[in-house]
C-alpha atoms as a PDB file:
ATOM      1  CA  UNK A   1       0.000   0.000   0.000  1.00  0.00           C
ATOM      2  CA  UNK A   2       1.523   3.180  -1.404  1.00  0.00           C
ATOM      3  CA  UNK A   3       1.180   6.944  -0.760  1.00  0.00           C
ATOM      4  CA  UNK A   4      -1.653   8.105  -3.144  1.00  0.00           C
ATOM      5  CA  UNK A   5      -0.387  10.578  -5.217  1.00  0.00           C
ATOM      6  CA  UNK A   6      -3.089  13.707  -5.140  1.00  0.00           C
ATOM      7  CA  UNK A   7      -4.215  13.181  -1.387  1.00  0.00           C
ATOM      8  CA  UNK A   8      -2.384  15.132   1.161  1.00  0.00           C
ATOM      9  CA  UNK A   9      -1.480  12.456   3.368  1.00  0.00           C
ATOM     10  CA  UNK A  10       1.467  10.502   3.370  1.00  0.00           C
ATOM     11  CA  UNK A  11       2.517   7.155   5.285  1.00  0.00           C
ATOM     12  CA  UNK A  12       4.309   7.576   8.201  1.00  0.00           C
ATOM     13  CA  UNK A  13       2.998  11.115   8.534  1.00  0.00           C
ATOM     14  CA  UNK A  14       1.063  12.726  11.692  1.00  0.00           C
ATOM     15  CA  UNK A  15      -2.176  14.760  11.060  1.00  0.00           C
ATOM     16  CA  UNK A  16      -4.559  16.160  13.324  1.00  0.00           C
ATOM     17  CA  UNK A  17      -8.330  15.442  12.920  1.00  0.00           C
ATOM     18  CA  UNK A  18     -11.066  16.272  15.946  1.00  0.00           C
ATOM     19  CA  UNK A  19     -10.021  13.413  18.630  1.00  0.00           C
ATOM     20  CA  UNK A  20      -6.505  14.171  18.203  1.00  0.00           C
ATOM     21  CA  UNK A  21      -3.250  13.237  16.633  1.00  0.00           C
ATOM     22  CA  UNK A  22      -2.959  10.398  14.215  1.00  0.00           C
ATOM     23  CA  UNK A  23      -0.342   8.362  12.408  1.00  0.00           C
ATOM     24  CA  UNK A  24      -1.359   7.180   8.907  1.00  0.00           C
ATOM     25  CA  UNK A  25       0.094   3.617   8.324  1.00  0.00           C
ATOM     26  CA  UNK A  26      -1.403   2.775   5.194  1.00  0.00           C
ATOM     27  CA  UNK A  27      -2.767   3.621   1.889  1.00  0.00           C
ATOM     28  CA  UNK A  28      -4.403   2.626  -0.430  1.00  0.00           C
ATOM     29  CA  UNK A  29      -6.629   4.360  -3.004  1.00  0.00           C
ATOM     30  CA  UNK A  30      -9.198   6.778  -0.896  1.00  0.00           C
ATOM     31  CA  UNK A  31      -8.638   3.887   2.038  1.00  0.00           C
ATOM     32  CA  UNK A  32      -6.540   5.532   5.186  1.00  0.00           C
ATOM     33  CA  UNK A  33      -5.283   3.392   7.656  1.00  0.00           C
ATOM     34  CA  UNK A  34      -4.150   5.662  10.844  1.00  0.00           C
ATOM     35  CA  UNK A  35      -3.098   5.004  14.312  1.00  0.00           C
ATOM     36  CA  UNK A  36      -4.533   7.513  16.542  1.00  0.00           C
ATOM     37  CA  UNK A  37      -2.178   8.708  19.136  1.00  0.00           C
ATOM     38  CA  UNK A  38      -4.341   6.575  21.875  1.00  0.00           C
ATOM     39  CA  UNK A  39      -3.242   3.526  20.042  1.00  0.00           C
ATOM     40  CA  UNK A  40      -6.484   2.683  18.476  1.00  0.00           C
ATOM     41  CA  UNK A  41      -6.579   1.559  14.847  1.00  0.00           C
ATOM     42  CA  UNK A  42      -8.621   3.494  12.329  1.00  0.00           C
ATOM     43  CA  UNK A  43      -9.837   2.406   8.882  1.00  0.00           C
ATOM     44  CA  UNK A  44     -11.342   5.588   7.109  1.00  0.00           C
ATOM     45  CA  UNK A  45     -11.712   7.506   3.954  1.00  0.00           C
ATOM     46  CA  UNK A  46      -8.697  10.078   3.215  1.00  0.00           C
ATOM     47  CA  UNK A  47     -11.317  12.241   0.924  1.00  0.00           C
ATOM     48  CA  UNK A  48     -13.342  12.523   4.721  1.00  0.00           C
ATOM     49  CA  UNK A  49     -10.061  13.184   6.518  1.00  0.00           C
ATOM     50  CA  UNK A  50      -8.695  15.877   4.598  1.00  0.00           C
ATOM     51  CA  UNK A  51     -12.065  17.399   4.898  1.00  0.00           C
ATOM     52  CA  UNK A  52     -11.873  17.635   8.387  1.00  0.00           C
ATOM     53  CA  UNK A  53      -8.452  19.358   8.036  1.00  0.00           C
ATOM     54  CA  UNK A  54      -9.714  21.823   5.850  1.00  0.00           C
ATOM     55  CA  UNK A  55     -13.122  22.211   8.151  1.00  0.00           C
ATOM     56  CA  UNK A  56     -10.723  22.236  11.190  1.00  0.00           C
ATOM     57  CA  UNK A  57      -8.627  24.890   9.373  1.00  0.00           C
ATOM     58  CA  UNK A  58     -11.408  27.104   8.402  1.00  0.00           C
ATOM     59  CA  UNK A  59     -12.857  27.093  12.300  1.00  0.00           C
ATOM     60  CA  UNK A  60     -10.169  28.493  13.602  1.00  0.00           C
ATOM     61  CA  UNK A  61      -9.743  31.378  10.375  1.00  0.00           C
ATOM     62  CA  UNK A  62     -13.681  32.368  10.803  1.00  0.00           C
ATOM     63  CA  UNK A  63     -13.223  32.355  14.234  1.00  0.00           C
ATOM     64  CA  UNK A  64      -9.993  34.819  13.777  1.00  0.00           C
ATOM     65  CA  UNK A  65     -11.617  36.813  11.492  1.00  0.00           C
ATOM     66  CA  UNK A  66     -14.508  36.835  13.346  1.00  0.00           C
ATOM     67  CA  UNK A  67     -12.971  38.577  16.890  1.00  0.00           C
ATOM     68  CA  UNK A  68      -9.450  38.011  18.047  1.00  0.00           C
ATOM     69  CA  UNK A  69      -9.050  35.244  20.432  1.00  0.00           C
ATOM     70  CA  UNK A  70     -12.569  33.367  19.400  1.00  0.00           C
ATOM     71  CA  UNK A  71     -12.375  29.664  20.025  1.00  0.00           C
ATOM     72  CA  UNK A  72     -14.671  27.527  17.460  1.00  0.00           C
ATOM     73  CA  UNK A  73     -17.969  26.353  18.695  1.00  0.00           C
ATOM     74  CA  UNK A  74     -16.745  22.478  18.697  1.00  0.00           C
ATOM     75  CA  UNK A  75     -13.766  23.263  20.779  1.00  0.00           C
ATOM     76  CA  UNK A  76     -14.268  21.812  24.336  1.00  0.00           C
ATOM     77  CA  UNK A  77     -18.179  20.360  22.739  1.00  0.00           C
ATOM     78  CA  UNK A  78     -17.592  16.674  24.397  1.00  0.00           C
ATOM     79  CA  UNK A  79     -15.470  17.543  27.783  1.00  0.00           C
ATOM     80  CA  UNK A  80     -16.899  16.198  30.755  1.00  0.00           C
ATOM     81  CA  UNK A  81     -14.211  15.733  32.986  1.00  0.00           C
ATOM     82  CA  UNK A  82     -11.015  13.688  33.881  1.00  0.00           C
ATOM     83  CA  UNK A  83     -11.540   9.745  34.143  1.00  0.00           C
ATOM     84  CA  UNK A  84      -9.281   7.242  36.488  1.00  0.00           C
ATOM     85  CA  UNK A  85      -8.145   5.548  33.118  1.00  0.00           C
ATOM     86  CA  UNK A  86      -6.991   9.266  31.913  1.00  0.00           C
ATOM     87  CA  UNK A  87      -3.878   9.139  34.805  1.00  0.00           C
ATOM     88  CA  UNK A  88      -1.066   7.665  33.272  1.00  0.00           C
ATOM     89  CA  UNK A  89       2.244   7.597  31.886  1.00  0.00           C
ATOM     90  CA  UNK A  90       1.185   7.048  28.471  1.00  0.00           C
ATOM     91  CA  UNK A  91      -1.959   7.990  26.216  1.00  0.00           C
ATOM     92  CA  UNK A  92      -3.498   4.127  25.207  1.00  0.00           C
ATOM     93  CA  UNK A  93      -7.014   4.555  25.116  1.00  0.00           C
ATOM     94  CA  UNK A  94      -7.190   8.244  26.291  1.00  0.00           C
ATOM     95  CA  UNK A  95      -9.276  10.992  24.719  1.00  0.00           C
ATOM     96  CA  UNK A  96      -8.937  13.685  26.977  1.00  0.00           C
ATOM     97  CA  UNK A  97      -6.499  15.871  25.144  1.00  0.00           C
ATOM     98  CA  UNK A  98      -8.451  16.631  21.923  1.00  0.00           C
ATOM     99  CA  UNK A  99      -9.147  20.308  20.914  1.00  0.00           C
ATOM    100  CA  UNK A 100     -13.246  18.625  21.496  1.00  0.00           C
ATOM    101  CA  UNK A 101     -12.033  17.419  24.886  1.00  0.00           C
ATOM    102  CA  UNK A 102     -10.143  19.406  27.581  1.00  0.00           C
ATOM    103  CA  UNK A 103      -7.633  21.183  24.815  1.00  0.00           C
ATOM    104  CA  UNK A 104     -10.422  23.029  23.232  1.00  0.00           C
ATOM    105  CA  UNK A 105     -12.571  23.626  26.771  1.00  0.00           C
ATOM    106  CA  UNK A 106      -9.475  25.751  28.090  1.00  0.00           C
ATOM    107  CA  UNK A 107      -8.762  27.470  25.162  1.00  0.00           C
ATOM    108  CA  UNK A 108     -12.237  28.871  25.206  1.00  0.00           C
ATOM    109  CA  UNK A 109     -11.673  30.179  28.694  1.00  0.00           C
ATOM    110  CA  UNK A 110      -8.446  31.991  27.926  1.00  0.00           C
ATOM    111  CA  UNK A 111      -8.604  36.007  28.307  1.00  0.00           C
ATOM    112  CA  UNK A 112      -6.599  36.803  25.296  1.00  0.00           C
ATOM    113  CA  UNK A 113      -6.350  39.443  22.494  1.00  0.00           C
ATOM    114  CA  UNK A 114      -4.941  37.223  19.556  1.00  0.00           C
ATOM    115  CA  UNK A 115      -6.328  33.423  18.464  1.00  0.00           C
ATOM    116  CA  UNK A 116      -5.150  30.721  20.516  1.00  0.00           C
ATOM    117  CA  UNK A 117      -5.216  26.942  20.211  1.00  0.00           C
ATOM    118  CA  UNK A 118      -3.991  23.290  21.726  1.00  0.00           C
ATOM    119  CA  UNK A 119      -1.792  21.004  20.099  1.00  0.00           C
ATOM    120  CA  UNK A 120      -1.936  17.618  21.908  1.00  0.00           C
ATOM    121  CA  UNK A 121       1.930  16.400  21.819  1.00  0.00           C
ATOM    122  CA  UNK A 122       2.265  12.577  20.118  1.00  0.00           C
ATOM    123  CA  UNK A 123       2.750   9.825  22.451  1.00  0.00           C
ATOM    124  CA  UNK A 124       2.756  11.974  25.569  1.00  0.00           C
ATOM    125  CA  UNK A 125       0.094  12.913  27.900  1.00  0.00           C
ATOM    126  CA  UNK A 126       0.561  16.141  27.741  1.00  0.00           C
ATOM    127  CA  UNK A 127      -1.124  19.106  26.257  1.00  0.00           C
ATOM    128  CA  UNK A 128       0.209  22.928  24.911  1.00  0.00           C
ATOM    129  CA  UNK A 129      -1.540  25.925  24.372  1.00  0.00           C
ATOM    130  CA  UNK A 130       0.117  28.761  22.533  1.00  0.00           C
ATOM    131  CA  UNK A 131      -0.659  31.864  20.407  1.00  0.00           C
ATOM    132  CA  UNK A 132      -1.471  30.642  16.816  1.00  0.00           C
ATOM    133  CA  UNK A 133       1.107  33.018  15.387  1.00  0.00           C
ATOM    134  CA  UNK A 134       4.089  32.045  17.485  1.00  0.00           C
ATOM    135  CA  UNK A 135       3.651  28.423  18.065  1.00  0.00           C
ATOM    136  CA  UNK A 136       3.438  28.201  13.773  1.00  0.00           C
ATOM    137  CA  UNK A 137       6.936  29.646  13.935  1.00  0.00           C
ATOM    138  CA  UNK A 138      10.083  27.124  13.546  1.00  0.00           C
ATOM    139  CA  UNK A 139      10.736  24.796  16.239  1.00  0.00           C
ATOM    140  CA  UNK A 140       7.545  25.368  18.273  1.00  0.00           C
ATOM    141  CA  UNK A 141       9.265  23.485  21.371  1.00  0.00           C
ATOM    142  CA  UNK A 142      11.197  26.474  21.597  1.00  0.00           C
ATOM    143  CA  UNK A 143       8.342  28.882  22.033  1.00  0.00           C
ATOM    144  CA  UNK A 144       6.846  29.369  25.768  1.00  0.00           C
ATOM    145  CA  UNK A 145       3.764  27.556  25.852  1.00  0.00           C
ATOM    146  CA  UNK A 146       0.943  26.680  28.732  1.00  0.00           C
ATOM    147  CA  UNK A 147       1.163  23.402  29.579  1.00  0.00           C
ATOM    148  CA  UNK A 148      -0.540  20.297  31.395  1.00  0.00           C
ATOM    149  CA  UNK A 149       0.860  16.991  31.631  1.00  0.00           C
ATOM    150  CA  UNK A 150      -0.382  14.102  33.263  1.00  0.00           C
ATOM    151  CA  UNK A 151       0.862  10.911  35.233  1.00  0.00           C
ATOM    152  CA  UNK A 152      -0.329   8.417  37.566  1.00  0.00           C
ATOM    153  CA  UNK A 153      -0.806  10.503  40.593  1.00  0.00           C
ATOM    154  CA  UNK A 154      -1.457  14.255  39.451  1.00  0.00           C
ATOM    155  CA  UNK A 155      -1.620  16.935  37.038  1.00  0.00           C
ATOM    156  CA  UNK A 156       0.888  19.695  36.631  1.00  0.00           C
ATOM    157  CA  UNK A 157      -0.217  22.903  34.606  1.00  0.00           C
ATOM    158  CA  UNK A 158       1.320  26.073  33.939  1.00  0.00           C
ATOM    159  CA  UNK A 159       3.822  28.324  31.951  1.00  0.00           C
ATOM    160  CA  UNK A 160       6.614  25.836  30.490  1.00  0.00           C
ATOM    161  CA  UNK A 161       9.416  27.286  29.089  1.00  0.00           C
ATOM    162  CA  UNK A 162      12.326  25.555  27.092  1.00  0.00           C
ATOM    163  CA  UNK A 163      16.163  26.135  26.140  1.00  0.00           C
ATOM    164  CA  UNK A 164      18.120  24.370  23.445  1.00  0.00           C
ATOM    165  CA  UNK A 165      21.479  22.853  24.084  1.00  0.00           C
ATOM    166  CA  UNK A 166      22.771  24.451  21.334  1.00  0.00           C
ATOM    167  CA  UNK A 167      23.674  28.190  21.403  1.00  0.00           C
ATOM    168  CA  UNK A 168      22.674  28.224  17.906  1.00  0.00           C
ATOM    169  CA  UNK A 169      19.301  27.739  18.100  1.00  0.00           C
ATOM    170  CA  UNK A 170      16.425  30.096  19.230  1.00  0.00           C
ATOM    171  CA  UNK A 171      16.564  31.154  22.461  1.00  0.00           C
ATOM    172  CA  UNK A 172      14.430  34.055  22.131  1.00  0.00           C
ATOM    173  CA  UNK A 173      11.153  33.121  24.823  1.00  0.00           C
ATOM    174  CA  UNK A 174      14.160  31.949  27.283  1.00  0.00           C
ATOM    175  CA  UNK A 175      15.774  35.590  27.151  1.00  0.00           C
ATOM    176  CA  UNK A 176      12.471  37.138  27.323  1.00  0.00           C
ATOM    177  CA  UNK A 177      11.224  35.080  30.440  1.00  0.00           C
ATOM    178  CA  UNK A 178      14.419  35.840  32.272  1.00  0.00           C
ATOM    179  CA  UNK A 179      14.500  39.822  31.522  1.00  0.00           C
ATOM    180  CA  UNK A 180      10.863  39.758  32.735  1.00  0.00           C
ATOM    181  CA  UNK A 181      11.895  38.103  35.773  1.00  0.00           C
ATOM    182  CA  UNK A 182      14.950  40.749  36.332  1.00  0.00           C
ATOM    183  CA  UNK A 183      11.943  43.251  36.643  1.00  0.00           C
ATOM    184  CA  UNK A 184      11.676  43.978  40.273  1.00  0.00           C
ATOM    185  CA  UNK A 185       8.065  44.599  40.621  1.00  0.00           C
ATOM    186  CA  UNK A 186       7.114  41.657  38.146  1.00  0.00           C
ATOM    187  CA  UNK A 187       9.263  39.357  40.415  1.00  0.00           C
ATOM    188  CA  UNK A 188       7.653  40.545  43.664  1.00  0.00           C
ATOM    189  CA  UNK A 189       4.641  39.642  41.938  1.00  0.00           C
ATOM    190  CA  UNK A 190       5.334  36.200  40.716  1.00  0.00           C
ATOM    191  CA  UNK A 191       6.564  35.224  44.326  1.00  0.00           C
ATOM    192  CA  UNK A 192       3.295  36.338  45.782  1.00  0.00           C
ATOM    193  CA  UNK A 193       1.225  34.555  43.150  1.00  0.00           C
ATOM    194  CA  UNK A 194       3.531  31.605  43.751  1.00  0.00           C
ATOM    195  CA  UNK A 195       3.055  31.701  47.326  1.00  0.00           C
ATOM    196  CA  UNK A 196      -0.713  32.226  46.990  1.00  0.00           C
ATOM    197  CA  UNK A 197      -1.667  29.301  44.064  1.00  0.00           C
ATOM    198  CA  UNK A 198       1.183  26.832  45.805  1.00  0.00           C
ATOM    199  CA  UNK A 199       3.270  27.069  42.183  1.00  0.00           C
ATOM    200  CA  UNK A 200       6.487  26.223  41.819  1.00  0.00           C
ATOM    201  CA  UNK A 201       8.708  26.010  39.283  1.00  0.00           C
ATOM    202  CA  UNK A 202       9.933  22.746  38.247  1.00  0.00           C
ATOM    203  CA  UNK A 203      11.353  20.097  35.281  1.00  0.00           C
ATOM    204  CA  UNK A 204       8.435  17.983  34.324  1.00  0.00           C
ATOM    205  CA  UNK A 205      10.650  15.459  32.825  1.00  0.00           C
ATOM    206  CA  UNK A 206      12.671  14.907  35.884  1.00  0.00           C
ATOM    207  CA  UNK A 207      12.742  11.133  34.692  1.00  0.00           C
ATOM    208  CA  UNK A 208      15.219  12.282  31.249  1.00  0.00           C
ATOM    209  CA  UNK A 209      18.905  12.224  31.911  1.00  0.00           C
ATOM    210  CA  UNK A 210      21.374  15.109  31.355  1.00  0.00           C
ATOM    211  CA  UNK A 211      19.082  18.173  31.896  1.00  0.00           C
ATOM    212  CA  UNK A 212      19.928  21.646  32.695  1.00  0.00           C
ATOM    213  CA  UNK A 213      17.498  21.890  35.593  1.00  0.00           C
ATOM    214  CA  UNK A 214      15.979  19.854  37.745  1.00  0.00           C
ATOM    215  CA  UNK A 215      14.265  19.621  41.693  1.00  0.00           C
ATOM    216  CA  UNK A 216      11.535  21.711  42.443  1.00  0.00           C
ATOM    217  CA  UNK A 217      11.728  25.356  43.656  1.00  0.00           C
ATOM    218  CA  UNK A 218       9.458  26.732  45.809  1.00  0.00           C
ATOM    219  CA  UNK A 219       8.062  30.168  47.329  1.00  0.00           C
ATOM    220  CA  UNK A 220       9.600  30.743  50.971  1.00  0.00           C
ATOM    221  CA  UNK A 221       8.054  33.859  53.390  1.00  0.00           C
ATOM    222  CA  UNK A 222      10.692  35.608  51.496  1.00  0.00           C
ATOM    223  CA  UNK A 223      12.493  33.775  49.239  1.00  0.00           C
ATOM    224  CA  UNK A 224      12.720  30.744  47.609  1.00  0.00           C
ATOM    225  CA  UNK A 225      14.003  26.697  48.253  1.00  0.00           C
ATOM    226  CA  UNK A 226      15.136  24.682  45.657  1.00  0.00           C
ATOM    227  CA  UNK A 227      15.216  20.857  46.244  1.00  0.00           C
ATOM    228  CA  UNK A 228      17.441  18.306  44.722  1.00  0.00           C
ATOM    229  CA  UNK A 229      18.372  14.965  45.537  1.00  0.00           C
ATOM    230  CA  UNK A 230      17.403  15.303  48.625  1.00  0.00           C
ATOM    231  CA  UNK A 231      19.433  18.319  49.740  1.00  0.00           C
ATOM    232  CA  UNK A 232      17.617  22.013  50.243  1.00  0.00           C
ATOM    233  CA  UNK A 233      19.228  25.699  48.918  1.00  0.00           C
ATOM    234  CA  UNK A 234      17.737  28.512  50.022  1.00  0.00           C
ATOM    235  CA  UNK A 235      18.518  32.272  48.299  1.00  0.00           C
ATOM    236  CA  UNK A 236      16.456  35.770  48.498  1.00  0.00           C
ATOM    237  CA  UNK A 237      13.672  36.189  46.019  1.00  0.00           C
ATOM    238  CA  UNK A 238      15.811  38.575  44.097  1.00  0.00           C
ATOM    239  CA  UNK A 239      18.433  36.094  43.469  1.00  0.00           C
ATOM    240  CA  UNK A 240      15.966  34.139  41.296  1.00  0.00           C
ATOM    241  CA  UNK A 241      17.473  35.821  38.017  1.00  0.00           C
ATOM    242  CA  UNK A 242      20.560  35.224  38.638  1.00  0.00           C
ATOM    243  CA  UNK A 243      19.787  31.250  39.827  1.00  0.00           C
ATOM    244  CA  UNK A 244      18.230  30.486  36.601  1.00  0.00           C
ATOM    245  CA  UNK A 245      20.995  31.877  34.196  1.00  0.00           C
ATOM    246  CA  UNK A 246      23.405  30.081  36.172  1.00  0.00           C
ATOM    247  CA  UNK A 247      22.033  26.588  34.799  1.00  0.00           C
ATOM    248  CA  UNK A 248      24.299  24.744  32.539  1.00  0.00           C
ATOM    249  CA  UNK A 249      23.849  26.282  28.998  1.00  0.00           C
ATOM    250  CA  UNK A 250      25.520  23.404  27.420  1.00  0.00           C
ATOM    251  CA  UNK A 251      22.184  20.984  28.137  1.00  0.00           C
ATOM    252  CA  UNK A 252      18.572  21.100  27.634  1.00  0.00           C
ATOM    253  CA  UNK A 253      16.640  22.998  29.855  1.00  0.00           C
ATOM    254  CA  UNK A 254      12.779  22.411  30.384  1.00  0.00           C
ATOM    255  CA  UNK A 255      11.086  24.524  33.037  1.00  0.00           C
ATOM    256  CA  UNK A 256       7.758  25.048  34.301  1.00  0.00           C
ATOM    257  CA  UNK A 257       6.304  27.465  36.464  1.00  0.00           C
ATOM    258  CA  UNK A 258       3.139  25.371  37.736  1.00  0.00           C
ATOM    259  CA  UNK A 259       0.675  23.765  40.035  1.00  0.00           C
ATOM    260  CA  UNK A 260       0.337  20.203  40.948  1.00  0.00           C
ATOM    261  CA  UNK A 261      -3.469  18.773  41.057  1.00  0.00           C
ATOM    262  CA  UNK A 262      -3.985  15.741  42.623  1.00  0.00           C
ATOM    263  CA  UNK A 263      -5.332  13.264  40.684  1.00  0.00           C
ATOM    264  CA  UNK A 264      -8.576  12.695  42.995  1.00  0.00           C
ATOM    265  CA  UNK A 265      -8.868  16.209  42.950  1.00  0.00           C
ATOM    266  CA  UNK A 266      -8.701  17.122  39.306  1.00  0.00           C
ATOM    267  CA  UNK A 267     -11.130  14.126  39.027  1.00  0.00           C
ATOM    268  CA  UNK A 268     -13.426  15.370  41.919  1.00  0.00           C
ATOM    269  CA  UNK A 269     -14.187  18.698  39.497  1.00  0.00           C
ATOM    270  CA  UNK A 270     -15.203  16.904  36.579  1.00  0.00           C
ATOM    271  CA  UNK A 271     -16.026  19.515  33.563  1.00  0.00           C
ATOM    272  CA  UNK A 272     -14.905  22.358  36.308  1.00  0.00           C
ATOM    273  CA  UNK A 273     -11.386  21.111  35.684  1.00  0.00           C
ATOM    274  CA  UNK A 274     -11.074  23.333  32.550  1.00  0.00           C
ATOM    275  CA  UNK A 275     -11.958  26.432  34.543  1.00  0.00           C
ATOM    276  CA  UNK A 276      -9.649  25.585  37.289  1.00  0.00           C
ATOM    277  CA  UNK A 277      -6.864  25.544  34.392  1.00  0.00           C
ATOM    278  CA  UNK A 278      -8.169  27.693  32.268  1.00  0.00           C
ATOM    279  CA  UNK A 279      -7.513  30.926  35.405  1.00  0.00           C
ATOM    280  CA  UNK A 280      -4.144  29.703  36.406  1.00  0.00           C
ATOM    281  CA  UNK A 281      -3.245  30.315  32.741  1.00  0.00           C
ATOM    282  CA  UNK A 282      -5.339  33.624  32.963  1.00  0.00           C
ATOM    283  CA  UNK A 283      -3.070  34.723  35.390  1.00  0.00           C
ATOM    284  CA  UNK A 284       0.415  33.826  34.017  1.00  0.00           C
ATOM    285  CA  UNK A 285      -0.699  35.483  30.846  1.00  0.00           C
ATOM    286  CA  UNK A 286       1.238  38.319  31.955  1.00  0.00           C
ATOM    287  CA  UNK A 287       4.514  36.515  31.926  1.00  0.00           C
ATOM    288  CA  UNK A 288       3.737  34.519  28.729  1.00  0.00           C
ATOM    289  CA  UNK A 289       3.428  37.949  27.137  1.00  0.00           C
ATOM    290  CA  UNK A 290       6.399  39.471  28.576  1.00  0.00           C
ATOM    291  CA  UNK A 291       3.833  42.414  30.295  1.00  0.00           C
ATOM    292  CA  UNK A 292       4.768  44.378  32.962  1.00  0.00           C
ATOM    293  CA  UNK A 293       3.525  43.787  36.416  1.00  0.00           C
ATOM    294  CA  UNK A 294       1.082  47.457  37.060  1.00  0.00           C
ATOM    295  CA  UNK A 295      -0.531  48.147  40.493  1.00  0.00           C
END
């Protein structure tokens, strides 16, 4: 079975349609085999799928053109909450991250000026939201995102931004987020928003080897702690600038400014779970944008 020759999808390719991310394994003539990114096996028509693209494609334009930051209507249309078989380490058999599941239910609840969307990430249960415009650009792991990632025992959501181990590549959001952080009333303000939502900032791939960050640091009364391996460091609030560009520049740095849910708890809210997202990412807004902190 062979890649047919006017359709726009090729074997081996990923493709997007409205449960989530896809593999296509086979073709042949208008028949699609896919592997959707829970694992399940799909025989459909690839005149139907690329229809959905385009459908999918022109939602989110109409919506644009529309009024900045409209969501389509069919974003969030089946979310009804967090199931038991939802926590894991993988994605087999999971549904949740679709732009009609929980990707598309916080997106509509985002307070922004411009479009945004999710992008469910293959193979990972894990979820980023971004500004259409910036997370099209090259490399789109580079670009800060908001974030939610799932394992057995909890959710952690937030602002996650990333660093390259090579100088060469774009480094941009990573400069930004650190020269917003030099700001002293925009880091007087993160601490107390840290300190009131129980964020921290933290590697949510603590699990990968040879990483340029990694423990967990948390808001102190007037400072912050950083734990690793068991041992505790604790420096002034505004030393925080200079703690982060101290990390090893010569390895890949993944960092997340978030909250841990429980998994009980994020079960417990059911549909409400968007919301409860959907306004911490409201309020780090201001550091994905690289705004000022104003009394």
């Amino acid at each position: 079975m062979n890649d047919a020759p006017n359709s726009p999808f090729r074997v081996g390719q990923r493709y997007e349609n409205r449960k989530g991310i896809y593999e296509v394994i086979a073709i042949s003539g208008d028949a699609l085999e896919i592997r959707m990114d829970s694992g399940e096996v799909v025989r459909t028509s690839a005149v139907f799928q690329a229809k959905i693209l385009r459908n999918m494609e022109k939602e989110m334009a109409d919506a644009v053109a529309k009024k900045r930051g409209t969501s389509p209507k069919s974003f969030g249309e089946f979310f009804r909450g967090l199931g038991l078989s939802d926590f894991s380490n993988d994605v087999t058999g999971t549904h949740w991250r679709s732009r009609e599941q929980l990707g598309g239910a916080v997106t509509r609840l985002l307070e922004v000026r411009e479009p945004f969307n999710s992008w469910s990430i293959y193979g990972r249960p894990e979820v980023h939201w971004g500004s259409v415009a910036r997370y099209a650009l090259n490399h789109p792991s580079l670009q800060a995102k908001l974030f939610a990632k799932i394992n057995p025992t909890q959710l952690l959501c937030g602002l996650y931004v990333e660093r390259s181990d090579k100088r060469a590549d774009n480094e941009d959001d990573w400069i930004r987020f650190l020269a917003w952080c030099e700001n002293g009333e925009n880091l007087r303000w993160l601490h107390q928003v840290m300190r009131s939502n129980s964020a921290v900032i933290t590697n949510p791939y603590q699990e990968w080897p040879d990483l340029s960050f990694n423990g967990t640091i948390e808001p102190t009364e007037d400072g912050f702690s950083w734990s690793l391996n068991g041992d505790n460091t604790v420096f002034a609030r505004d030393d925080l600038p200079g703690v982060l560009r101290s990390l090893p520049a010569n390895l890949w740095l993944n960092l997340v400014l978030g909250r841990f849910i429980s998994r009980d708890a994020a079960i417990a809210e059911q549909a409400r779970i968007a919301s409860s997202i959907a306004e911490w990412f409201n309020t780090l807004l201001l550091v994905y944008q690289n705004e000022p902190m104003v009394d």
